[in-house]
N, C-alpha and C. Protein backbone atom coordinates (compact mmCIF):
# COMPACT_ATOMS: atom_id res chain seq x y z
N UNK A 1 0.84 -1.18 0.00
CA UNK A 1 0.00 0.00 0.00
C UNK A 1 0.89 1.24 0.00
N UNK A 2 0.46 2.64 -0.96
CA UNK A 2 1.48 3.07 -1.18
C UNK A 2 1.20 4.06 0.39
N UNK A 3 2.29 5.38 0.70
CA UNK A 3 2.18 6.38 1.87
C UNK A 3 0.76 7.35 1.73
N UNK A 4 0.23 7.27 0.51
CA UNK A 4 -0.76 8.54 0.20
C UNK A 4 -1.87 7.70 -0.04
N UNK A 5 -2.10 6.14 0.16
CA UNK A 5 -3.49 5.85 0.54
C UNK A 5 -3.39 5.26 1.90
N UNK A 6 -2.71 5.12 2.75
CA UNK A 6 -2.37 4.72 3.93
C UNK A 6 -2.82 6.11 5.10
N UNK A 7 -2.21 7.36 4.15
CA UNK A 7 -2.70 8.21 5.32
C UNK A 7 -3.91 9.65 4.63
N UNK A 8 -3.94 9.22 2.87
CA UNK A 8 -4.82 10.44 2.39
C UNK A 8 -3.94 11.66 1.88
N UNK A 9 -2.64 11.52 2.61
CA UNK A 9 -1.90 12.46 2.02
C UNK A 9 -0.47 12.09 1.32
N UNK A 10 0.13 12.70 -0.16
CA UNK A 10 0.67 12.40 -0.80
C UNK A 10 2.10 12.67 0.50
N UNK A 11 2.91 11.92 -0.04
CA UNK A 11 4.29 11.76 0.95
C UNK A 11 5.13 12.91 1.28
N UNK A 12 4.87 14.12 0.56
CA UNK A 12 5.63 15.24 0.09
C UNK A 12 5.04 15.98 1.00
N UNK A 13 3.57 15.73 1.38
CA UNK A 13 2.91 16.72 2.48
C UNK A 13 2.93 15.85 3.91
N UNK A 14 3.34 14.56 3.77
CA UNK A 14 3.51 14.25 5.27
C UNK A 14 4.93 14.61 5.32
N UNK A 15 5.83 14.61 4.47
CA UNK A 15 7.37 14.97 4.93
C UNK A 15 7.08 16.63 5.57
N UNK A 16 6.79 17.25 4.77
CA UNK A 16 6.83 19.08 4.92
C UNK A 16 6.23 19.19 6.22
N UNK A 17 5.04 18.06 6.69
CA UNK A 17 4.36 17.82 7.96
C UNK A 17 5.43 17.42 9.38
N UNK A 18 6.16 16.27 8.70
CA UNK A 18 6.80 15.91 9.90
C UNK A 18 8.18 16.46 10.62
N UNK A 19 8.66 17.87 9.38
CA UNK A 19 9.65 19.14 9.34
C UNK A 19 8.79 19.73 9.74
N UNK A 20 8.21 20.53 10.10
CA UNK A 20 7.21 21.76 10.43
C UNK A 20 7.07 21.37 11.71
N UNK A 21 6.81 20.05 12.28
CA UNK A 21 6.27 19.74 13.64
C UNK A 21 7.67 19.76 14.34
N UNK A 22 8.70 19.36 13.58
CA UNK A 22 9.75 18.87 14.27
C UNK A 22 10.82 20.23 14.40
N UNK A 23 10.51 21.16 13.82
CA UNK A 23 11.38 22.90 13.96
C UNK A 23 12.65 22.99 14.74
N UNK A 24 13.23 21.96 15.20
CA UNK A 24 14.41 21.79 15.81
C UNK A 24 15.63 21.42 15.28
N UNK A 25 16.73 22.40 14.28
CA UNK A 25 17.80 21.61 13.83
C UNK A 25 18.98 22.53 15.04
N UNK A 26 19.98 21.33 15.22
CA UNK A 26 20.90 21.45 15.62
C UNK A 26 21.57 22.81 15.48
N UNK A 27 22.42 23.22 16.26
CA UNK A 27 23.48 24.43 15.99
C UNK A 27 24.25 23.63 14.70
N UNK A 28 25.01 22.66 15.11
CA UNK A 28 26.18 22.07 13.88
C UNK A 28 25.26 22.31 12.67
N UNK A 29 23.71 21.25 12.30
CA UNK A 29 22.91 21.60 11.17
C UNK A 29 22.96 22.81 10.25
N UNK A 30 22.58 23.87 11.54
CA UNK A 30 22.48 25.22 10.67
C UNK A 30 23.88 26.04 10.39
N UNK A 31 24.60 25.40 11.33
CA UNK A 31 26.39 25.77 10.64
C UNK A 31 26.91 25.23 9.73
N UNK A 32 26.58 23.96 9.43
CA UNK A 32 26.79 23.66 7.99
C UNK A 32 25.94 23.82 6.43
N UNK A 33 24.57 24.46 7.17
CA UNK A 33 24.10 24.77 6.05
C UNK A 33 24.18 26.43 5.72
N UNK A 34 25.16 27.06 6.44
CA UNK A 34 25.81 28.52 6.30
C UNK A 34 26.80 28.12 5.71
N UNK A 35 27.62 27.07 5.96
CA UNK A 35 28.83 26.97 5.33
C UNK A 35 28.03 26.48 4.09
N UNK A 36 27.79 25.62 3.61
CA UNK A 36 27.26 25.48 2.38
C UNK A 36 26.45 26.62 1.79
N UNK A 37 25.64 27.49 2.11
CA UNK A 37 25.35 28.54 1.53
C UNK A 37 26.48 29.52 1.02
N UNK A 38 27.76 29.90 1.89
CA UNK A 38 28.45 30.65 1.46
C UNK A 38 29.66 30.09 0.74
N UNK A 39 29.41 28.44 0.36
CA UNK A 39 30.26 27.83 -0.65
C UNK A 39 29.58 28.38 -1.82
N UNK A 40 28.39 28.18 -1.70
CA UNK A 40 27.62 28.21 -3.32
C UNK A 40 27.71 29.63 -3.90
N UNK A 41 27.50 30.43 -2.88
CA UNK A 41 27.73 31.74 -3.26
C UNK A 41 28.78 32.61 -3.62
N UNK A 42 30.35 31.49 -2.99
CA UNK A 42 31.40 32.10 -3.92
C UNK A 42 31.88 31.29 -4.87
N UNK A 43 31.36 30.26 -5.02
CA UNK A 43 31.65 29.43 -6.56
C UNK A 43 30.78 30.24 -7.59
N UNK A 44 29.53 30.62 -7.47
CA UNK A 44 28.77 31.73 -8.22
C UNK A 44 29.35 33.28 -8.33
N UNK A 45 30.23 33.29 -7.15
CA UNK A 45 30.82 35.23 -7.50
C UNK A 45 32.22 34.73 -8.76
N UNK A 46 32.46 33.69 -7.95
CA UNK A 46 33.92 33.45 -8.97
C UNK A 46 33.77 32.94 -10.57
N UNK A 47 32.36 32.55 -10.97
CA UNK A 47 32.10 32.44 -12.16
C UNK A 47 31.80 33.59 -13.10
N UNK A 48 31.08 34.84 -12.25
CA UNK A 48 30.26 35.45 -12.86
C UNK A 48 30.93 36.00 -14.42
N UNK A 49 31.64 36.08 -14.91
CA UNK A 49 32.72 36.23 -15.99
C UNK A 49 32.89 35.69 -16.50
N UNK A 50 32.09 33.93 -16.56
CA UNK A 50 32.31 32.83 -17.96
C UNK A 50 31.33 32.81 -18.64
N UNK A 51 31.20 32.63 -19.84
CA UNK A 51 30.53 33.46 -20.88
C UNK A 51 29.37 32.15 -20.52
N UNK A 52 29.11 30.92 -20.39
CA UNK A 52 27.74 30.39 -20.14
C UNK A 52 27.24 30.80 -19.00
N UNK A 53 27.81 31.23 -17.93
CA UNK A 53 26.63 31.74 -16.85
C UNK A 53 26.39 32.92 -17.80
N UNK A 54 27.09 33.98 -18.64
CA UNK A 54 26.36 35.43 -18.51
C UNK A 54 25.05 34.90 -19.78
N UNK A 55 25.66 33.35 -20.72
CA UNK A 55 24.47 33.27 -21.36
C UNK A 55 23.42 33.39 -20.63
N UNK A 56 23.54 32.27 -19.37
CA UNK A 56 21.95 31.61 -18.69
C UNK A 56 21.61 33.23 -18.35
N UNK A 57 22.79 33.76 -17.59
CA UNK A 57 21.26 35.10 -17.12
C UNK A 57 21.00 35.53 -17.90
N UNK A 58 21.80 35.92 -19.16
CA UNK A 58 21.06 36.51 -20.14
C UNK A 58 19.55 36.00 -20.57
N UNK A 59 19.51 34.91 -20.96
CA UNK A 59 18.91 34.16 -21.29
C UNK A 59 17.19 34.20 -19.96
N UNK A 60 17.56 33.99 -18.97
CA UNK A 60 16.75 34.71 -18.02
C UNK A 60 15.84 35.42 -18.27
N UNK A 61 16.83 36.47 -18.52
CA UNK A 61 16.67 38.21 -18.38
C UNK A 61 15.59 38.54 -19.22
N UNK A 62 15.43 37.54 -20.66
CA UNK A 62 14.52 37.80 -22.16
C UNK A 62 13.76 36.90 -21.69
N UNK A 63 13.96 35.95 -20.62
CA UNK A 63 12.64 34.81 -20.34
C UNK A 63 11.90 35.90 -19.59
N UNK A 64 12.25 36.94 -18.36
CA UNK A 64 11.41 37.42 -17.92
C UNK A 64 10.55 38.87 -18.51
N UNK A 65 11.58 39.70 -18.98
CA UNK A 65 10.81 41.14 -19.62
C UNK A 65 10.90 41.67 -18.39
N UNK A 66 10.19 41.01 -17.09
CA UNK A 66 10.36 42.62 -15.97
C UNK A 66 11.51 42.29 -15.00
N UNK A 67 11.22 43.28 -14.47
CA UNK A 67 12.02 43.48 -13.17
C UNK A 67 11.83 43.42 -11.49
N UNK A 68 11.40 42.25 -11.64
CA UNK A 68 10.50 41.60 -10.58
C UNK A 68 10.25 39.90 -10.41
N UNK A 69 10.57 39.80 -9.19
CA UNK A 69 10.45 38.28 -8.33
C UNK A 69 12.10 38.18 -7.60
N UNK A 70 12.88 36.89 -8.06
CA UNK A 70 13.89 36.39 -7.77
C UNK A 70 15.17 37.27 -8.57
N UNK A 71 16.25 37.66 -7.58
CA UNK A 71 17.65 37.77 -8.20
C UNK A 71 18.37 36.86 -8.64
N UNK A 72 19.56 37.06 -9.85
CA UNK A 72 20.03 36.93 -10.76
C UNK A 72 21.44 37.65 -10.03
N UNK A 73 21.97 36.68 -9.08
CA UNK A 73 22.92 36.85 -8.20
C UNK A 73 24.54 37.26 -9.30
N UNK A 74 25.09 38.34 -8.67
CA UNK A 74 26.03 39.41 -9.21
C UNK A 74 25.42 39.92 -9.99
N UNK A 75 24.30 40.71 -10.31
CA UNK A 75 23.48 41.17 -11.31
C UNK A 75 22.58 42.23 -10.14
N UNK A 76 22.22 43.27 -10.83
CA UNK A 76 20.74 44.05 -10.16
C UNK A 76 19.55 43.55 -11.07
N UNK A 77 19.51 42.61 -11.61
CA UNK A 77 18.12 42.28 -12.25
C UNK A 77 17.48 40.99 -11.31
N UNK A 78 16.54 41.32 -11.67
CA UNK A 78 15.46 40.11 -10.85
C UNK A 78 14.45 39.76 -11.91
N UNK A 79 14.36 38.31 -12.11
CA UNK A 79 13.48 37.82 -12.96
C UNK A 79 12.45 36.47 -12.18
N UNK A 80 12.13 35.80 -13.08
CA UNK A 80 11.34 34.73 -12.33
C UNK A 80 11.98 33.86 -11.66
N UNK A 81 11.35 33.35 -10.51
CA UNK A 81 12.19 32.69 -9.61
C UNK A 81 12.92 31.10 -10.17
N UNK A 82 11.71 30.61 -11.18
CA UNK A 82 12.54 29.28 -11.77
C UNK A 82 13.89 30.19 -12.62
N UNK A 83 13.47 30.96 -13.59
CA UNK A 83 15.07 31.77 -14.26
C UNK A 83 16.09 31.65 -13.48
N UNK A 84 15.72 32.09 -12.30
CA UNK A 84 16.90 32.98 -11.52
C UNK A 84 17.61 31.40 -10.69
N UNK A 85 16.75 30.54 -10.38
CA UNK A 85 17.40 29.47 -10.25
C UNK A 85 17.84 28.57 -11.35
N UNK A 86 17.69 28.31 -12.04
CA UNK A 86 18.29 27.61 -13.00
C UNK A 86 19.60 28.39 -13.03
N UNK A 87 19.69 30.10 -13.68
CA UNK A 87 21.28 31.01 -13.80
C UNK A 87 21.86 30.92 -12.75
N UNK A 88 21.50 30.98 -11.98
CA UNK A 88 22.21 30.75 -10.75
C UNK A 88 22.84 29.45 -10.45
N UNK A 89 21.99 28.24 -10.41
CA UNK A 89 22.83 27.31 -10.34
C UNK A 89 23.76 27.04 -11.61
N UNK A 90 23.54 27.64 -12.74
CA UNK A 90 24.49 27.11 -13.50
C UNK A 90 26.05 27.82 -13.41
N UNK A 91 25.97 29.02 -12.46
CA UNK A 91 26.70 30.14 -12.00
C UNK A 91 27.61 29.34 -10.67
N UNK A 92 26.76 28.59 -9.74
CA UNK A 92 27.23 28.18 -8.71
C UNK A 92 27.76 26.46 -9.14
N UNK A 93 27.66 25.93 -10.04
CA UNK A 93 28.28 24.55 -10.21
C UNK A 93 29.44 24.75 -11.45
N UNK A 94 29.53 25.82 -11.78
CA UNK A 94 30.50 25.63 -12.71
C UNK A 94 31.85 25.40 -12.23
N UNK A 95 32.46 25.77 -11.70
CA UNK A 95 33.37 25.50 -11.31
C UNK A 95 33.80 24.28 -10.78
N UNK A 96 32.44 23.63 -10.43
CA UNK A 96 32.59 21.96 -10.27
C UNK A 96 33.31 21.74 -8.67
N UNK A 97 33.44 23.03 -8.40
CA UNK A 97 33.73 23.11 -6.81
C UNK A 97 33.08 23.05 -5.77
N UNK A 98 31.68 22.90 -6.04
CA UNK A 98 30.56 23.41 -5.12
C UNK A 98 30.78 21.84 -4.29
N UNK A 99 29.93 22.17 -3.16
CA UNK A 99 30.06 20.80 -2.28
C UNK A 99 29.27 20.06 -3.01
N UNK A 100 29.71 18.11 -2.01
CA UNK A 100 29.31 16.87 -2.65
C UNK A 100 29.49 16.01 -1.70
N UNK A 101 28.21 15.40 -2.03
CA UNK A 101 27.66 14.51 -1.62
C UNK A 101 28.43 12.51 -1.91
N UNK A 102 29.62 12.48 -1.42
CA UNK A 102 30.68 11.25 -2.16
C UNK A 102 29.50 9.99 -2.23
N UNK A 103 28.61 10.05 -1.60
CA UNK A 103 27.89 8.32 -1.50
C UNK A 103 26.64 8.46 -2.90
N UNK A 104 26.33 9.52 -3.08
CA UNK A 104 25.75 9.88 -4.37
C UNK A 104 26.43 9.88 -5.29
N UNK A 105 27.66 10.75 -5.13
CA UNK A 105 28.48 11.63 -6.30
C UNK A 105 27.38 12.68 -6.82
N UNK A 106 26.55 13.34 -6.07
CA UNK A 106 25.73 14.42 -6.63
C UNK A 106 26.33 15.44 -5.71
N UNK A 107 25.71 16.87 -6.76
CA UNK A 107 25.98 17.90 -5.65
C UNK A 107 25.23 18.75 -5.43
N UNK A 108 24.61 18.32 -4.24
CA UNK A 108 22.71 18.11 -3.67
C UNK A 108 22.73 20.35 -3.98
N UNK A 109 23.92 21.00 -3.05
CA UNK A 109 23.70 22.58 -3.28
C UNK A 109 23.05 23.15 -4.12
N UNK A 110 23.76 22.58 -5.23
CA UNK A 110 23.48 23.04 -6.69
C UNK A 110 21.66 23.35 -7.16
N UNK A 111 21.18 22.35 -6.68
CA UNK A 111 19.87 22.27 -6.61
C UNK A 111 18.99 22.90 -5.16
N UNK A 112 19.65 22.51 -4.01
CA UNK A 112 18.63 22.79 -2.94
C UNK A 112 18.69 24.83 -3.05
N UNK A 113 19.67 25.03 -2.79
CA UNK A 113 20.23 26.36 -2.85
C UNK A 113 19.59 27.46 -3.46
N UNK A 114 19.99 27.21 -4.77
CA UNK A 114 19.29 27.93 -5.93
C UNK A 114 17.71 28.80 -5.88
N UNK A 115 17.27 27.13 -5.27
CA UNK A 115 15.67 27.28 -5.46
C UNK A 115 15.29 28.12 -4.11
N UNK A 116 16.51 27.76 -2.87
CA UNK A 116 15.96 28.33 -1.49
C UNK A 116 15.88 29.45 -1.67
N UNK A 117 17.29 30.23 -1.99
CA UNK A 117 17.45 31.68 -2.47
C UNK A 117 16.50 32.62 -2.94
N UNK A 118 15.88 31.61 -4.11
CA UNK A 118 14.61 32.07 -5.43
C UNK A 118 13.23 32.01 -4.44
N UNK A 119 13.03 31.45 -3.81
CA UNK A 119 12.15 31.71 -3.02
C UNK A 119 12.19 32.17 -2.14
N UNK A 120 13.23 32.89 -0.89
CA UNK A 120 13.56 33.75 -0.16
C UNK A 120 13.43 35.10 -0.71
N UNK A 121 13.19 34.88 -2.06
CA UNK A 121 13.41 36.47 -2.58
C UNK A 121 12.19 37.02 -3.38
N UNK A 122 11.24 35.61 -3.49
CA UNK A 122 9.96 36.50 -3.73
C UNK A 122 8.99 36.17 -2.32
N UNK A 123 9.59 35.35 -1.23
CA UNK A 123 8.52 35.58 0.18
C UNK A 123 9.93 35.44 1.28
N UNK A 124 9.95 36.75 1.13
CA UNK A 124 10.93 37.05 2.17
C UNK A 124 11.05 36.16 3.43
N UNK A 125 11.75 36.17 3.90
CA UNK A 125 12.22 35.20 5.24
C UNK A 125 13.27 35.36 6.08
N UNK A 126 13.46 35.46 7.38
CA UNK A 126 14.49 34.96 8.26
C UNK A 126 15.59 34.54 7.41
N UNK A 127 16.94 34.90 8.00
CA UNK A 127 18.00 34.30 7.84
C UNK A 127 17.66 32.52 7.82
N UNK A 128 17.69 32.58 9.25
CA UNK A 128 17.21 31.17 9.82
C UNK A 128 16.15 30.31 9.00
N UNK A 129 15.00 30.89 8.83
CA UNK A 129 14.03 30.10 7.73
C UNK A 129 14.93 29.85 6.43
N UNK A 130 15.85 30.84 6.32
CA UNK A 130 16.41 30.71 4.69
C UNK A 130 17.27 29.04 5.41
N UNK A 131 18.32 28.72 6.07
CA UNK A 131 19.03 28.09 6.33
C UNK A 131 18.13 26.73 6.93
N UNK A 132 16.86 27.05 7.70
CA UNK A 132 16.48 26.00 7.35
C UNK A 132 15.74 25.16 6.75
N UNK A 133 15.57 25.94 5.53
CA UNK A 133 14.61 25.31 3.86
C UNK A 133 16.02 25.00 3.46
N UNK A 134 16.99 24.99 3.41
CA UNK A 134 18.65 24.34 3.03
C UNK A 134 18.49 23.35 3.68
N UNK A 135 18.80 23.21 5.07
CA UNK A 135 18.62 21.81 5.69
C UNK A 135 17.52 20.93 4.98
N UNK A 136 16.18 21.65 5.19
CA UNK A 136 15.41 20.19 4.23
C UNK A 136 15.57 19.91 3.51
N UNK A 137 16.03 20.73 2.17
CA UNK A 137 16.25 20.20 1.10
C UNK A 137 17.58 19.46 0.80
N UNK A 138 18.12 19.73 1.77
CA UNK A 138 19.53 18.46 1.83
C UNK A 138 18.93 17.29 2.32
């Protein structure tokens, strides 16, 4: 029997359920998900100058027309929050430096990050809320 006829709700809303109830991460938790935030963010400052990130934001920039939602990090433009995550992560993995995950070989940042950011920036939030929508999504 699958988790979403067992309890009525699809698994994605008992997880977000059983984070929400549980609001308690560690000091170490949220220190490593600062350190991982400010990995991603200087593998993304140290790219901003290779001509496929300035494609993706470019590329962004004509997906959105305005100037409004999510930033388009080393940039003053703000476009839609999927844009701005996608340029962004392609900004923050280039360098192939970003942290990793060895038992995957993925590099979970690249993805959790991006999107936390992009949504921190069209529903504002706490430091702390920002760091710990990083933790879940790790």
């Amino acid at each position: 029997m699958s988790a979403e006829r067992h309890t009525g709700l699809p698994l994605n809303r008992q997880f977000a359920r059983a984070l929400h109830q549980h609001q308690a991460f560690s000091p170490a938790d949220l220190e490593k998900a600062a350190y991982c935030l400010l990995d991603f963010l200087a593998c993304a400052y140290a790219t901003r100058h290779f001509t496929w990130v300035k494609q993706a934001k470019e590329v962004a920039w004509q997906n959105s027309g305005a100037d409004s939602g999510a930033r388009l990090l080393g940039t003053p433009r703000f476009v839609s929050a999927q844009d701005a995550a996608f340029a962004n992560a392609v900004a923050g993995h280039s360098l192939v430096r970003d942290d990793m995950h060895l038992g995957s070989v993925s590099h979970l940042g690249v993805v959790v990050i991006p999107a936390a950011l992009a949504m921190a920036s069209i529903t504002p939030c706490s430091g702390t809320t920002l760091l710990h929508a990083v933790v879940c999504g790790y």
